[in-house]
Protein backbone atom coordinates (compact mmCIF):
# COMPACT_ATOMS: atom_id res chain seq x y z
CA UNK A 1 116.36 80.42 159.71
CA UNK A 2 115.43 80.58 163.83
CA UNK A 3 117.05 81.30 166.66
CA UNK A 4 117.71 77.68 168.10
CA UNK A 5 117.10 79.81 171.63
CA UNK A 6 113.73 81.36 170.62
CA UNK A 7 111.99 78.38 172.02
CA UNK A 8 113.76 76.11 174.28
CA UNK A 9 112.50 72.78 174.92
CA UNK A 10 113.95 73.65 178.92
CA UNK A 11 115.98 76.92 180.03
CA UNK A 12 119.28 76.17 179.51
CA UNK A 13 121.24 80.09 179.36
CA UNK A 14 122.64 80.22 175.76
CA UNK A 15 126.35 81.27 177.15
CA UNK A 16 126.32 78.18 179.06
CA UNK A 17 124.74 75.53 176.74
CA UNK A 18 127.39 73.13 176.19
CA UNK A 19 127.46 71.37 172.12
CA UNK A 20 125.80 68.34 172.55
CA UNK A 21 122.89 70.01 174.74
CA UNK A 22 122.52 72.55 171.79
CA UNK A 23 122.11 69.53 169.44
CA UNK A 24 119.73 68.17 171.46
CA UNK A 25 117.49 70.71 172.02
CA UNK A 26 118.21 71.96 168.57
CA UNK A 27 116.56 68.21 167.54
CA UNK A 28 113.67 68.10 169.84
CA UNK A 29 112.96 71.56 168.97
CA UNK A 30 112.81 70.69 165.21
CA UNK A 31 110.75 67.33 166.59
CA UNK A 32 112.66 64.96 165.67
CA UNK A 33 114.06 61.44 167.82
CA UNK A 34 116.95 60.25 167.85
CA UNK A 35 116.54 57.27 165.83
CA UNK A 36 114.72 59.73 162.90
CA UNK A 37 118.39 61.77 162.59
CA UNK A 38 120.13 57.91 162.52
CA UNK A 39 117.85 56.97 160.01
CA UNK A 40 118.28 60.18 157.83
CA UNK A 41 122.32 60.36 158.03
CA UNK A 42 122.67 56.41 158.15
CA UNK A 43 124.52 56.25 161.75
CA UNK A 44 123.59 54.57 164.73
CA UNK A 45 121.05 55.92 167.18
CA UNK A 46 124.28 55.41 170.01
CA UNK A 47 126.52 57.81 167.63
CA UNK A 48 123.73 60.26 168.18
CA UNK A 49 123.80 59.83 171.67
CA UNK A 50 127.66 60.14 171.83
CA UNK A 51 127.39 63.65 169.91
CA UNK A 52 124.29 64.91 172.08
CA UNK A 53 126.30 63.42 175.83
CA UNK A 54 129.56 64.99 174.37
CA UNK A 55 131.52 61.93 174.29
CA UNK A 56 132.12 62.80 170.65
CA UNK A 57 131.91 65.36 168.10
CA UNK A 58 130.28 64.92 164.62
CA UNK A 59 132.35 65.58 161.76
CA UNK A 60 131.95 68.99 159.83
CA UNK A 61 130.15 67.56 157.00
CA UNK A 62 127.93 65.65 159.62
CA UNK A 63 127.45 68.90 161.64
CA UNK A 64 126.26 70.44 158.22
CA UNK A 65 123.94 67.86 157.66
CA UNK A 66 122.42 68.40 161.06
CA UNK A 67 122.11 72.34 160.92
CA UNK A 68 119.83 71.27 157.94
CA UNK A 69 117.67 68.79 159.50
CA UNK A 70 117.24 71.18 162.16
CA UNK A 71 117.17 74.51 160.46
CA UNK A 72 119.79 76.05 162.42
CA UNK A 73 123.07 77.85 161.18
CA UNK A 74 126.00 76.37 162.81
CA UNK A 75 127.16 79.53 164.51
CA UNK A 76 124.33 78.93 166.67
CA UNK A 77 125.55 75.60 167.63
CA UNK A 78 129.39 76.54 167.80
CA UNK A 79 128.37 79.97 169.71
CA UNK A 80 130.57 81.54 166.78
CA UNK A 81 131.18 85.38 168.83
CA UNK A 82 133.27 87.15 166.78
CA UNK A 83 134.10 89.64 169.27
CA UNK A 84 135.51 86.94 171.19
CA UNK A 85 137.18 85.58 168.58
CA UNK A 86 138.73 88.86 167.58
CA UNK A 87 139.69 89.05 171.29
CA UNK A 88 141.88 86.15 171.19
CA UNK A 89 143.69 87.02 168.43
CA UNK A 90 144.39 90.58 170.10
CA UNK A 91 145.20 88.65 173.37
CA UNK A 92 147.36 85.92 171.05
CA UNK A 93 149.37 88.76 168.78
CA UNK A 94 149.89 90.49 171.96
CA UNK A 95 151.51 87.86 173.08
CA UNK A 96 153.72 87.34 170.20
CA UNK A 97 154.89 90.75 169.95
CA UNK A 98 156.37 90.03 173.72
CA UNK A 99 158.79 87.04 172.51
């Protein structure tokens, strides 16, 4: 599997790559259009658009079928850091142990 940030279509700093830019330059960079990903997961083109503008979020079986047509994992689209993660659990049971 690649690194959806090994080649970007146009710089765009991982850390700052909102979800629906990472989809679409996860979709150009795996060449397809928009109306090819409609086609292949029977939506309409304007759902695609939705997801890539972020005026909505695909579905977790959706985002699956994406990661495949692109050949990405979906950590790299979610920006899964687990030391952040583990961070705001620290930061969250640290908080709980003060009630």
């Amino acid at each position: 599997m690649r690194n959806l940030f090994d080649k970007q279509v146009r710089h765009v700093p991982q850390q700052y790559c909102p979800f629906g830019e990472k989809l679409k330059l996860a979709r150009v960079a795996a060449g397809y259009k928009q109306e090819q990903i409609a086609g292949f997961m029977k939506k309409q083109r304007t759902t695609i658009t939705n997801w890539e503008l972020g005026t909505a979020i695909p579905k977790s079986n959706e985002l699956l079928q994406l990661c495949v047509l692109y050949r990405v994992s979906p950590n790299e689209l979610l920006e899964w850091d687990q030391e952040a993660v583990d961070e705001a659990w620290n930061d969250d049971m640290r908080g709980k142990d003060d009630n």
